[in-house]
N, C-alpha and C. Protein backbone atom coordinates (compact mmCIF):
# COMPACT_ATOMS: atom_id res chain seq x y z
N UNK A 1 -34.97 -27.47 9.03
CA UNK A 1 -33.90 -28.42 8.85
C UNK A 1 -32.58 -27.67 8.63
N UNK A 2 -31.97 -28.28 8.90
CA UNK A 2 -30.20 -28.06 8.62
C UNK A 2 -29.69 -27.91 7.60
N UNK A 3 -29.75 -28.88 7.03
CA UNK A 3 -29.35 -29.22 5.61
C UNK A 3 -28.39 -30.06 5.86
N UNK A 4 -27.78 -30.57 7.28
CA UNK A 4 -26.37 -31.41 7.48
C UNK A 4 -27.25 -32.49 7.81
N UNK A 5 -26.35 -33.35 7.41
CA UNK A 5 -26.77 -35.27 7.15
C UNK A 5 -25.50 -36.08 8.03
N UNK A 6 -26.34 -36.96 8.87
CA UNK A 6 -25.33 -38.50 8.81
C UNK A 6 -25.85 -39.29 8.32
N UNK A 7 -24.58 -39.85 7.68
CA UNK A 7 -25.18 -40.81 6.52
C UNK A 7 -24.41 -42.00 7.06
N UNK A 8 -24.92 -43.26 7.14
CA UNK A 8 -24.78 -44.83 7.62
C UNK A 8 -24.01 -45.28 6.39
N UNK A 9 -22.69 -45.90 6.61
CA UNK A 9 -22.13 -47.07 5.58
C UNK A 9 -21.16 -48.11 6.19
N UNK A 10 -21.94 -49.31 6.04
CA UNK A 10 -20.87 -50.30 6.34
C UNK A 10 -19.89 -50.76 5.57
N UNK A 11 -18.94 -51.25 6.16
CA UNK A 11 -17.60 -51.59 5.63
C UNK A 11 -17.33 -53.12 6.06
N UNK A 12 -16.60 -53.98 4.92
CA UNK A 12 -16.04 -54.99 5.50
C UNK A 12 -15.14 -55.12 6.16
N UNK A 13 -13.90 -54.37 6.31
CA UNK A 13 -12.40 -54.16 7.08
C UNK A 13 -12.47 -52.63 6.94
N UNK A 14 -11.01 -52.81 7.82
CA UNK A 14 -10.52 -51.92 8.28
C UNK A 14 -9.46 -51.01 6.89
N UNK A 15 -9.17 -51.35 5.91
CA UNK A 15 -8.48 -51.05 4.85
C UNK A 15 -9.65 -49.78 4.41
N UNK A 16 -10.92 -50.64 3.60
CA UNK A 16 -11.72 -50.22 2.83
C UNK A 16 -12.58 -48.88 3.90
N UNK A 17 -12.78 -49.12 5.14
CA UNK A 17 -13.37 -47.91 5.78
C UNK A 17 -12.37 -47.03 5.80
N UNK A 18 -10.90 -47.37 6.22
CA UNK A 18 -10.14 -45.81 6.08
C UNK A 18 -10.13 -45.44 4.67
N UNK A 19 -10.30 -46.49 3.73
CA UNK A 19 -9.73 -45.74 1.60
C UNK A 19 -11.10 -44.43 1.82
N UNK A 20 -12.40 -45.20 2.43
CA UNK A 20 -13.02 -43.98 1.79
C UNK A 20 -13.53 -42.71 2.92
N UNK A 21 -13.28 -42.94 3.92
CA UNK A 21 -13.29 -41.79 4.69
C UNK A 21 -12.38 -41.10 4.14
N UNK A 22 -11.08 -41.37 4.60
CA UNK A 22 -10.11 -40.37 3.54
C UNK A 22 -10.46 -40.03 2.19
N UNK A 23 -10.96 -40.26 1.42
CA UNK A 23 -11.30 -40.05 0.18
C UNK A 23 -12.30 -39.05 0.21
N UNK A 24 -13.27 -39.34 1.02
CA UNK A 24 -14.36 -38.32 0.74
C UNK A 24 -14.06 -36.86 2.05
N UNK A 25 -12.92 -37.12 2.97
CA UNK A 25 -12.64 -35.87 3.89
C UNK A 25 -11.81 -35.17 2.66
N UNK A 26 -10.87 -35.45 2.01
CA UNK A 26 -10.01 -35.28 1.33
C UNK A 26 -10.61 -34.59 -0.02
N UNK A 27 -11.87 -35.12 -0.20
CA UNK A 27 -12.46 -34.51 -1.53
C UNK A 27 -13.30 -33.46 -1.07
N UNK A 28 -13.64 -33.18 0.48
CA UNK A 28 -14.64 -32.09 1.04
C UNK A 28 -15.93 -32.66 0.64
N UNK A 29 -16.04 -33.28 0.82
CA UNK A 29 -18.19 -34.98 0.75
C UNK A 29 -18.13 -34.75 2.30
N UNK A 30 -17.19 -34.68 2.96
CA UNK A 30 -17.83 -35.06 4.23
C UNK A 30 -16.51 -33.92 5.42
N UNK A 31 -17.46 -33.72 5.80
CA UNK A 31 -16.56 -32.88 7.13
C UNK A 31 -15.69 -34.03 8.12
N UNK A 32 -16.02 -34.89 8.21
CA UNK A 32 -15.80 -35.82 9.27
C UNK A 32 -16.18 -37.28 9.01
N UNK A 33 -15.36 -38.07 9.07
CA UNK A 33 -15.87 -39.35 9.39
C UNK A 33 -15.36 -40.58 10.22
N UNK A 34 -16.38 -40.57 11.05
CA UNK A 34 -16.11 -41.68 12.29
C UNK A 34 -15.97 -42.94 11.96
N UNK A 35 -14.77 -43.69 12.18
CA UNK A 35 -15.21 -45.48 12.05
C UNK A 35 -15.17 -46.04 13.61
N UNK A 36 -16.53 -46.98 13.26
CA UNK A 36 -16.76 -47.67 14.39
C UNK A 36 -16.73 -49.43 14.30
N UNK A 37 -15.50 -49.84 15.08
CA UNK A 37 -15.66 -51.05 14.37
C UNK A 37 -16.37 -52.08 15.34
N UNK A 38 -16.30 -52.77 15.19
CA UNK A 38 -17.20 -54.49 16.20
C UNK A 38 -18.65 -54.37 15.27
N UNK A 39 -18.98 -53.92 14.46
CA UNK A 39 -20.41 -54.65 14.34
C UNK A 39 -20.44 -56.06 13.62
N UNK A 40 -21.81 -56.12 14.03
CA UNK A 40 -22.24 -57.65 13.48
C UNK A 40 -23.40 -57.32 12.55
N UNK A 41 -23.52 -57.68 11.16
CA UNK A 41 -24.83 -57.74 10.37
C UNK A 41 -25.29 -58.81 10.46
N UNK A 42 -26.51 -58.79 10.59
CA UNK A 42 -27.03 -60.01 9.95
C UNK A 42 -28.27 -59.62 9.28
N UNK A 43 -28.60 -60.20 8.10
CA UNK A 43 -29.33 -59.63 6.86
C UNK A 43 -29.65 -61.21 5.96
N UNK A 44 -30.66 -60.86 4.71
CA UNK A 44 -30.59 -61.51 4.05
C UNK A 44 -30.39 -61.27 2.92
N UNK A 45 -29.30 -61.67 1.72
CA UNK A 45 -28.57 -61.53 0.23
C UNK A 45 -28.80 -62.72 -0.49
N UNK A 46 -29.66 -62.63 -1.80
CA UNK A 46 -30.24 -63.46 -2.76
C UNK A 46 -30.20 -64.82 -1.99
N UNK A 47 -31.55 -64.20 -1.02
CA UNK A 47 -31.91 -65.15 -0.85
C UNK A 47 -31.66 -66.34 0.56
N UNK A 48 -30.61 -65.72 0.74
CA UNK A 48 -29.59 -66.40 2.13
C UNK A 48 -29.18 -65.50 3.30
N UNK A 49 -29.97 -66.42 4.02
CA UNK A 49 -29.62 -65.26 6.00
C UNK A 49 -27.98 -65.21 5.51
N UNK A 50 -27.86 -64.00 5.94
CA UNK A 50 -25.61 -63.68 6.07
C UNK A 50 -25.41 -63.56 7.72
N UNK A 51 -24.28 -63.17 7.93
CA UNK A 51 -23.80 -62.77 8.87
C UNK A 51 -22.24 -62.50 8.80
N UNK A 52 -22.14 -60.87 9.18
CA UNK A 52 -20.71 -60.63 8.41
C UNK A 52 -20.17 -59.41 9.54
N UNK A 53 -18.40 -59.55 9.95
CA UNK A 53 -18.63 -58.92 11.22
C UNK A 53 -17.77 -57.57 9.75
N UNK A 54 -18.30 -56.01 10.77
CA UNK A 54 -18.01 -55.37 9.69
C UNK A 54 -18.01 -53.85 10.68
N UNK A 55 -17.40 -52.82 9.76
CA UNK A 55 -17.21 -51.43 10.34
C UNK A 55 -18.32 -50.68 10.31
N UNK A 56 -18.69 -49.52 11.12
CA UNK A 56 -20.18 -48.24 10.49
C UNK A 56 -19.08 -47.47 10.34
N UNK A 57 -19.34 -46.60 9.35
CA UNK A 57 -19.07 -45.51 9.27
C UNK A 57 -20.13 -43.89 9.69
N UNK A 58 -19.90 -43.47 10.39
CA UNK A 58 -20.14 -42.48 10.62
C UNK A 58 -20.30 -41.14 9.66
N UNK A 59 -20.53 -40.72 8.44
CA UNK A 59 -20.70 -39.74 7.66
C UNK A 59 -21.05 -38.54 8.10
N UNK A 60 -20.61 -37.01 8.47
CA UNK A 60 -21.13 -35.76 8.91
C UNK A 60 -20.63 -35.22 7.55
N UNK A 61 -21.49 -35.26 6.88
CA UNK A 61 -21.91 -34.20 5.62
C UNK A 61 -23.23 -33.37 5.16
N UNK A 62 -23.61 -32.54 4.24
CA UNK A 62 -24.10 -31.89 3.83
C UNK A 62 -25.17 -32.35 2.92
N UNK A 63 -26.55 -31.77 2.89
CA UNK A 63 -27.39 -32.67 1.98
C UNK A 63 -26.84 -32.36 0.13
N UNK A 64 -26.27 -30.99 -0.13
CA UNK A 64 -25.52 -30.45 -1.00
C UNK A 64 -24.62 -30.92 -1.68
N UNK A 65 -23.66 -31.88 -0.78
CA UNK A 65 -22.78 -32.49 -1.00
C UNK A 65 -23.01 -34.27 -1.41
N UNK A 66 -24.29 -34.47 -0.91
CA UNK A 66 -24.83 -35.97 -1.08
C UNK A 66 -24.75 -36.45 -2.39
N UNK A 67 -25.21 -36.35 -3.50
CA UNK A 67 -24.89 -37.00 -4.79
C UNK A 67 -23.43 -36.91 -5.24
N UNK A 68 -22.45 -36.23 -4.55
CA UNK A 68 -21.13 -36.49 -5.11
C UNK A 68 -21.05 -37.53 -4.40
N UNK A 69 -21.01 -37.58 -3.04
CA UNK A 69 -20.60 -38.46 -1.82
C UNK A 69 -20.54 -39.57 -1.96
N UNK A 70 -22.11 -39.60 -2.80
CA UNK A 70 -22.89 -40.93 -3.19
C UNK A 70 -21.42 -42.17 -4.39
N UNK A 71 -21.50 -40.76 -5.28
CA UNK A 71 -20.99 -41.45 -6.52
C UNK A 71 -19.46 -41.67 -5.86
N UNK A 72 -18.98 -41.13 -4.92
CA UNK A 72 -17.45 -41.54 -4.89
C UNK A 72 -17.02 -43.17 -4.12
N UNK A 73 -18.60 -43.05 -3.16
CA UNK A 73 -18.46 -44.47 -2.19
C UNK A 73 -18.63 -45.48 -3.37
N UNK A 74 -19.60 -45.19 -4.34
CA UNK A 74 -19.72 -46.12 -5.09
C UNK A 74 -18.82 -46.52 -6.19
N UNK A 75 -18.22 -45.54 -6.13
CA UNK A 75 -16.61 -45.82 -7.00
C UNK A 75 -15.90 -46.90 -6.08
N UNK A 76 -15.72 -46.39 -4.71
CA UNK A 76 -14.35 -47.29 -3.86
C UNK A 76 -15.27 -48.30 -3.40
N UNK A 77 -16.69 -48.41 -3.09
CA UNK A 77 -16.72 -49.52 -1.81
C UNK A 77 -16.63 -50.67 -2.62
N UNK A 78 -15.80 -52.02 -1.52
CA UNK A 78 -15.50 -52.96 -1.94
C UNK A 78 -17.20 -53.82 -2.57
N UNK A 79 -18.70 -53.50 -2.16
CA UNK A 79 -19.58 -54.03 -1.51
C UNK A 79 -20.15 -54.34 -3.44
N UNK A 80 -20.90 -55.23 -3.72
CA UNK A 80 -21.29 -54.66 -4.60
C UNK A 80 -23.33 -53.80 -4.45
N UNK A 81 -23.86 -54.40 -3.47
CA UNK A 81 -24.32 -52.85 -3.11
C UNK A 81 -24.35 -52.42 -1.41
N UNK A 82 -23.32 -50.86 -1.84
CA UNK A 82 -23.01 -50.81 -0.22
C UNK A 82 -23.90 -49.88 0.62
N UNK A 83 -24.21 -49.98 1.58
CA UNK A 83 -25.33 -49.26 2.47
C UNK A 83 -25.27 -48.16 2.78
N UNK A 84 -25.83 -47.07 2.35
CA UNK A 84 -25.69 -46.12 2.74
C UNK A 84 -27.19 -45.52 2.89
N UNK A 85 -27.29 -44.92 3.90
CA UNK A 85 -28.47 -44.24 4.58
C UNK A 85 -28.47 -43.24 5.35
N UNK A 86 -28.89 -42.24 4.99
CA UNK A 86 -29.33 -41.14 5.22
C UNK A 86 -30.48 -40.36 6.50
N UNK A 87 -29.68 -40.11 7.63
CA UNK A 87 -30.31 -39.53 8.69
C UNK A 87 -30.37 -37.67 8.29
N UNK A 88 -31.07 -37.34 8.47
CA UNK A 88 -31.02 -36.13 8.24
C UNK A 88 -31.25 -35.37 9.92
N UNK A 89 -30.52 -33.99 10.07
CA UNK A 89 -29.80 -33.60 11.40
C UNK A 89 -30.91 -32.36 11.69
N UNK A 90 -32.08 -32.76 12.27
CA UNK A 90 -32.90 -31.66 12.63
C UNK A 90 -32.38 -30.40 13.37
N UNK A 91 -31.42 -30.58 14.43
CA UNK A 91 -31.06 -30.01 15.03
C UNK A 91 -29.31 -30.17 15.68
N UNK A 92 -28.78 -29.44 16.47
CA UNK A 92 -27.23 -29.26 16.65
C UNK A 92 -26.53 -28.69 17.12
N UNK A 93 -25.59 -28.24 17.43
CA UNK A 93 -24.93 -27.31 18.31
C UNK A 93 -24.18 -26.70 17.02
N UNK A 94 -24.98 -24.86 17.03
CA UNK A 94 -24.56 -24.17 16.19
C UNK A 94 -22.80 -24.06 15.43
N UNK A 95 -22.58 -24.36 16.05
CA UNK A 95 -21.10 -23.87 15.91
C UNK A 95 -20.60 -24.98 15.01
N UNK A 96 -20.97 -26.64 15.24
CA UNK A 96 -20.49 -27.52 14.72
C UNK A 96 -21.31 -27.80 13.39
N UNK A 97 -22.79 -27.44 13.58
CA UNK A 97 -23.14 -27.64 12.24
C UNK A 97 -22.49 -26.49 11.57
N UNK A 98 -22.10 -25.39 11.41
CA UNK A 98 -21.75 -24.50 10.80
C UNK A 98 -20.61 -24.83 10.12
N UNK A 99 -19.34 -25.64 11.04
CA UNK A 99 -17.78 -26.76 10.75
C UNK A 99 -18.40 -27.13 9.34
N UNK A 100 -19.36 -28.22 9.82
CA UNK A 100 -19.73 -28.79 8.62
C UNK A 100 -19.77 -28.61 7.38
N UNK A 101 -20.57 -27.55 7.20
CA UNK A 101 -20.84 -26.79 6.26
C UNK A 101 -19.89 -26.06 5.44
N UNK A 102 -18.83 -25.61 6.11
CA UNK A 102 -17.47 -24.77 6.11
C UNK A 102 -16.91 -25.94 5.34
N UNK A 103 -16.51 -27.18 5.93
CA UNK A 103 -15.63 -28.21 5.49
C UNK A 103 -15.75 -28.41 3.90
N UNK A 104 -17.48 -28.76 3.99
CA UNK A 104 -17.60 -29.53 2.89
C UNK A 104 -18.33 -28.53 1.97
N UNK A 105 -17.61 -27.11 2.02
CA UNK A 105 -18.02 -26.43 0.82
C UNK A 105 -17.14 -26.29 -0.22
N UNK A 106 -17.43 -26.42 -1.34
CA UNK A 106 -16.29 -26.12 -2.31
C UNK A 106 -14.93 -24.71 -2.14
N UNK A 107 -14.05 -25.13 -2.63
CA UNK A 107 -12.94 -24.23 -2.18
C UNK A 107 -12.34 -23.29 -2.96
């Protein structure tokens, strides 16, 4: 393994996905983060089918870096519990997992 992670988080708007991408590029949690917007959830919350149109975020960070990452989304996200999930990056093109790693090491 790598040790580099994408990690899944949805967003309701467009405000709250840029507060915390910037927040966590800016704090070195994440080398990179992509927003992708048009999705559609649909899920069920205490109890009731939802449906809510909403952003992914894209996360390229470090497994090292994951419990800060964790605690900072959960500081900003608007959600009260927001999704985040964890792909872990078997493999990569050397050079970029290496970025990664570089980015989101302490300074």
């Amino acid at each position: 393994m790598s040790g580099i992670e994408l990690i899944l988080c949805a967003c309701p708007d467009v405000t709250s996905a840029q507060t915390i991408a910037d927040t966590l590029v800016e704090r070195r949690l994440a080398a990179c983060v992509t927003i992708l917007p048009g999705a559609t959830s649909v899920y069920r919350w205490q109890g009731k089918r939802e449906q809510s149109q909403e952003l992914i975020l894209l996360i390229k960070s470090t497994a090292a870096a994951y419990d800060k990452l964790e605690q900072a989304v959960l500081e900003i996200h608007p959600y009260e519990l927001p999704e985040l999930v964890v792909v872990p990056i078997e493999h990569g093109l050397g050079g970029y997992l290496g970025w990664v790693r570089e980015e989101t090491s302490p300074s």
